[in-house]
Protein backbone atom coordinates (compact mmCIF):
# COMPACT_ATOMS: atom_id res chain seq x y z
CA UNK A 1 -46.14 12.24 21.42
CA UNK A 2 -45.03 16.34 22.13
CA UNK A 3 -47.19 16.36 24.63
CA UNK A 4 -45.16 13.28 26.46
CA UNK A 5 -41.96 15.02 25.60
CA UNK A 6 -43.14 18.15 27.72
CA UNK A 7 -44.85 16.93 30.23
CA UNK A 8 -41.51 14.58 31.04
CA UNK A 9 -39.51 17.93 30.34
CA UNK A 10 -41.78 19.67 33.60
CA UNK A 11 -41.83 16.56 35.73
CA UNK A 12 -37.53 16.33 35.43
CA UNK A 13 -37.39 19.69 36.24
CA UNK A 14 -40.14 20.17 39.00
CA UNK A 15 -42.27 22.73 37.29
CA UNK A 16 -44.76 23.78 39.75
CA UNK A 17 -48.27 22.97 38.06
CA UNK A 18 -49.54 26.40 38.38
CA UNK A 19 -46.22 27.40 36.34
CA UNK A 20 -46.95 24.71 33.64
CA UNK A 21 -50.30 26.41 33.05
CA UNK A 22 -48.97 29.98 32.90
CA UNK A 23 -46.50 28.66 30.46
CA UNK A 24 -48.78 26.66 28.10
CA UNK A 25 -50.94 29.83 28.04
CA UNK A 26 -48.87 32.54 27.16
CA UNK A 27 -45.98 31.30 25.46
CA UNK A 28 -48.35 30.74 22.22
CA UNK A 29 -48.77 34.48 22.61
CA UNK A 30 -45.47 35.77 23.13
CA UNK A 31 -43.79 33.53 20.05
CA UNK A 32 -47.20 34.21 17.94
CA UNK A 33 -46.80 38.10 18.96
CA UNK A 34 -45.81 39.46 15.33
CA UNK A 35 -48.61 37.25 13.40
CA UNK A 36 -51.67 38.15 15.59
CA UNK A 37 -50.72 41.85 15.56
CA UNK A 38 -50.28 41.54 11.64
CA UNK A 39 -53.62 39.44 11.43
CA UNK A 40 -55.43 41.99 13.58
CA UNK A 41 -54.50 45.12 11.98
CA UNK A 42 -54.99 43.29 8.14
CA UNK A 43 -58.51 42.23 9.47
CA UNK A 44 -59.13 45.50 11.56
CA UNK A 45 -60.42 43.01 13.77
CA UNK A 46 -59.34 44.69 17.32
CA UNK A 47 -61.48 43.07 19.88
CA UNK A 48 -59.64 40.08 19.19
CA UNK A 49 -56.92 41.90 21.77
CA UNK A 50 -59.44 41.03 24.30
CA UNK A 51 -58.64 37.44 24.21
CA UNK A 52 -55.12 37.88 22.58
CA UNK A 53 -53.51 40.52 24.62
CA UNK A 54 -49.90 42.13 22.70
CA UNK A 55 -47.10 40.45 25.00
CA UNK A 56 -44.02 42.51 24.10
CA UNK A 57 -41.48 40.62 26.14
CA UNK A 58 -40.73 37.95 29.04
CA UNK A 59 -41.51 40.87 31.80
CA UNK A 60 -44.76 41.77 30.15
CA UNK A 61 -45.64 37.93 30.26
CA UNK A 62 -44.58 37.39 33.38
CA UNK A 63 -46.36 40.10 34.29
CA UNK A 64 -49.42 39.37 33.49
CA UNK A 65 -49.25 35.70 34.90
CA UNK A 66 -48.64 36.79 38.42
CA UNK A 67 -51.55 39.09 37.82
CA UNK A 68 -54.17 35.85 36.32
CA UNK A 69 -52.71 33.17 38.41
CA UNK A 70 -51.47 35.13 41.30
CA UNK A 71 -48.04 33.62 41.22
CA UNK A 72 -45.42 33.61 43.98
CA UNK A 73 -42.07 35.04 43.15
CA UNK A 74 -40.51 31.40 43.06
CA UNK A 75 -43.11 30.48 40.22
CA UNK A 76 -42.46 33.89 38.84
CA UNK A 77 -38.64 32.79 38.62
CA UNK A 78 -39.51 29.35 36.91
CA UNK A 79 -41.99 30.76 34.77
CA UNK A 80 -39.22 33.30 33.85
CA UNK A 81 -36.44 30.63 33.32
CA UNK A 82 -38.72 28.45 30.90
CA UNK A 83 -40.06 31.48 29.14
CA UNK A 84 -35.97 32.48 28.54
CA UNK A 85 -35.48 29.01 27.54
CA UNK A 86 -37.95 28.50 24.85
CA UNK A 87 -38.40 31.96 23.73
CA UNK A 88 -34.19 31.66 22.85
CA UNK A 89 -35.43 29.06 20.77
CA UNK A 90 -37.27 31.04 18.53
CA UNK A 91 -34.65 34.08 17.99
């Protein structure tokens, strides 16, 4: 059923596919950030950061999605928007 909700929340607002995917694998990381930095240093456990890189903020994320998926600056301003969007949600 969530996953209907989103993917109707992408398709009213034209989320470019490539977009969706950035989105769906980084925001975990960026509203997780706290918990897998506290799980990692309680565990000493730190080549987990090798497939749970520290994403500080909405430029770092963005960041680093232009770098995987070698985004154009148009996706790079969606991804940005739904990033601020849902990321407000959690403050």
């Amino acid at each position: 059923m969530a996953l209907d909700t989103e993917a109707k929340f992408f398709q009213r607002f034209r989320i470019e596919n490539t977009v969706i995917l950035s989105f769906l694998n980084l925001f975990p990381l960026l509203a997780e950030r706290k918990a897998i930095t506290n799980y990692i240093q309680q565990t000493g456990t730190i080549s987990l950061r090798s497939v749970l890189p520290e994403v500080r903020n909405i430029e770092e994320a963005i960041y680093l999605m232009k770098m995987e998926y070698l985004l154009s600056f148009e996706q790079g301003q969606q991804l940005k928007k739904l990033l601020e969007v849902f990321y407000s949600e959690l403050e």
